[in-house]
Protein backbone atom coordinates (compact mmCIF):
# COMPACT_ATOMS: atom_id res chain seq x y z
CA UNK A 1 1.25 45.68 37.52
CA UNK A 2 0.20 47.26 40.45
CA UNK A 3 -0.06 46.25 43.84
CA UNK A 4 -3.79 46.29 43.84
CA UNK A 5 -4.04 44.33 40.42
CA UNK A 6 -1.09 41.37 41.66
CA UNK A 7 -3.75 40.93 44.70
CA UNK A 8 -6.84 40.70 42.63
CA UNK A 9 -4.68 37.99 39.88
CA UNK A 10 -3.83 36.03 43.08
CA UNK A 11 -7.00 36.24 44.71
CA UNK A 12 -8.44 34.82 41.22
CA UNK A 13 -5.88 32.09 41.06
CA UNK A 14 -7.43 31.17 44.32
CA UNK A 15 -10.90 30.96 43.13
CA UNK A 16 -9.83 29.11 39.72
CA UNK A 17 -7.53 26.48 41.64
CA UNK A 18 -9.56 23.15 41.51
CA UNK A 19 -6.98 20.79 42.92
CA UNK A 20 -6.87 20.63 46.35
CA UNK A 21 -2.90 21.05 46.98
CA UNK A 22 -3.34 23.96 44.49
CA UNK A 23 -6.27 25.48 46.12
CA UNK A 24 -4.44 25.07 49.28
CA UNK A 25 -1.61 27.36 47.87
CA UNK A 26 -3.46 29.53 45.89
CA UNK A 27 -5.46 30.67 48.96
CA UNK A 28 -2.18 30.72 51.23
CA UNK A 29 -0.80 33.36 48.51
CA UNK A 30 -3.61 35.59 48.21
CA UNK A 31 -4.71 35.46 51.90
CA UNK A 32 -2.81 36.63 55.00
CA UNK A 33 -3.43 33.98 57.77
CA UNK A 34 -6.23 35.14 59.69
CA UNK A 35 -7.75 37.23 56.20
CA UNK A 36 -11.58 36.47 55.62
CA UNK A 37 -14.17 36.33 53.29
CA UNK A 38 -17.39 37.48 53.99
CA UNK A 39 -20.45 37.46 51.04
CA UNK A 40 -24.58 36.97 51.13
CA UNK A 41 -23.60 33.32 51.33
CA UNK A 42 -20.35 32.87 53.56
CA UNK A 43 -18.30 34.00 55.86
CA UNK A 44 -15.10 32.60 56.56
CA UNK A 45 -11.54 33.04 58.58
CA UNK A 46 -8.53 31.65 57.84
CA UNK A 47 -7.15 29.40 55.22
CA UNK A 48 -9.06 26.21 55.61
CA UNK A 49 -12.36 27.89 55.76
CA UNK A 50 -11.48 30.22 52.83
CA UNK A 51 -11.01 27.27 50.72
CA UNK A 52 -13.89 25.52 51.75
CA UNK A 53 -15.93 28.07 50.62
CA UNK A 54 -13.93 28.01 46.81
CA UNK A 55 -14.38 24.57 46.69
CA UNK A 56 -17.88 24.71 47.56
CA UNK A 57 -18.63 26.51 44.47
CA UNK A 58 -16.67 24.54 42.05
CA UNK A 59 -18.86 21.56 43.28
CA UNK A 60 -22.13 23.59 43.02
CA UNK A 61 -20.82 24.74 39.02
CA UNK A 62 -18.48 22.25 37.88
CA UNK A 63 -16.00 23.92 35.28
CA UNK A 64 -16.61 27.17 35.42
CA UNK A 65 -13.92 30.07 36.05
CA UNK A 66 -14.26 33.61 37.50
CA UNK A 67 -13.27 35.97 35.38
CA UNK A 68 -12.56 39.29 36.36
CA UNK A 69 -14.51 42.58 34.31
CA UNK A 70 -13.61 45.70 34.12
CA UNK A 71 -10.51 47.44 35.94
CA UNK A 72 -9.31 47.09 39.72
CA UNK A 73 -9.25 50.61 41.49
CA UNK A 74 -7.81 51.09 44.81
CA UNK A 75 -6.76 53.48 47.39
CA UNK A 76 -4.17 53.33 50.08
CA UNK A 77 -4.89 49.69 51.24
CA UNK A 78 -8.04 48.78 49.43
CA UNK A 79 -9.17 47.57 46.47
CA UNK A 80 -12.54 46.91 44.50
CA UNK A 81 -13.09 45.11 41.26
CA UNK A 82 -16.16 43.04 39.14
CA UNK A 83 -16.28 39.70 38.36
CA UNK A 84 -18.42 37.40 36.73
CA UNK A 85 -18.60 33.05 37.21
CA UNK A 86 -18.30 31.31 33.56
CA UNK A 87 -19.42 28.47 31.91
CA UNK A 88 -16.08 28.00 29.46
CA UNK A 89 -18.54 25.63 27.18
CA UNK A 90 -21.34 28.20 26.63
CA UNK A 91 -20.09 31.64 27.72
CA UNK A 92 -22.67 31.54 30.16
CA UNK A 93 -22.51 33.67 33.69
CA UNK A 94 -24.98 32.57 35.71
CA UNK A 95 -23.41 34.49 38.86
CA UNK A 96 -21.53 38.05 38.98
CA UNK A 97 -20.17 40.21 41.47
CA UNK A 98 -18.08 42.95 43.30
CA UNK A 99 -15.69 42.77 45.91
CA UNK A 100 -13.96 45.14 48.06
CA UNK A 101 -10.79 43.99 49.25
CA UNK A 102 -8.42 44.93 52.53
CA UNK A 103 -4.43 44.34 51.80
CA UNK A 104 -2.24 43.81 54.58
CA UNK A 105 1.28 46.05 54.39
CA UNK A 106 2.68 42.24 52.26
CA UNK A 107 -0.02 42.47 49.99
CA UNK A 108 -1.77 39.58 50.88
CA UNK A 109 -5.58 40.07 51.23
CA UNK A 110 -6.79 40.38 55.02
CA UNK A 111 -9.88 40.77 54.16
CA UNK A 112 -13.56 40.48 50.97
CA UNK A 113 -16.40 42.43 51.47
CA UNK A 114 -18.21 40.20 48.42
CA UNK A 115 -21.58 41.29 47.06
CA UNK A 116 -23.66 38.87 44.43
CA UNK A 117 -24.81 41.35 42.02
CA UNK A 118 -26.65 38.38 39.59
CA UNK A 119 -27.53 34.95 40.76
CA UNK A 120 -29.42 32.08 38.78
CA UNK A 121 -33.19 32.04 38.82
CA UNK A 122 -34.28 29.26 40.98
């Protein structure tokens, strides 16, 4: 596996974890201290903002899972990949995305460029 797809699987354990002790180390594994997340909707720094943000969205869509579609590709230190939010019970995917992702030299992520490429209707 290679560096770029071990930070993408981490970064997705992160956004699957729905415990909040396994959140809390999901997100310390795929995110350097200060690393962020920035998307349309957030922007966050740091750990406990980073999973505030995850565990916004699990409230918002109860059981669903991001999935990730398509290939990772990367170049020296960053990384870009599609994913898509799903309903396990329908095989619905109400919200999908791309991200663009920063690795520090431990391969942690410093920081997500996210962009919402399908969101639901209101």
């Amino acid at each position: 596996m290679s560096n770029y797809a071990a930070a993408v699987a981490r970064y997705f354990e992160a956004w699957n974890a729905t415990d909040a002790e396994a959140l809390a180390k999901a997100v310390a594994a795929a995110w350097s201290g200060d690393g962020t997340y920035t998307d349309p909707l957030a922007d966050a720094r740091g750990h406990e903002q980073i999973a505030a943000v995850i565990q916004a969205v699990h409230e918002q869509f109860p059981g669903f899972e991001f999935r990730q579609t398509g290939d990772v590709d990367g170049n020296h230190h960053i990384a870009r990949f599609r994913w898509e939010l799903v309903s396990p019970a329908d095989g619905s995917a109400p919200v999908a995305g791309s991200d663009v992702i920063t690795l520090a030299e431990d391969g942690r992520i410093v920081s997500v460029l996210g962009f919402l490429d399908r969101l639901p209707q209101a």
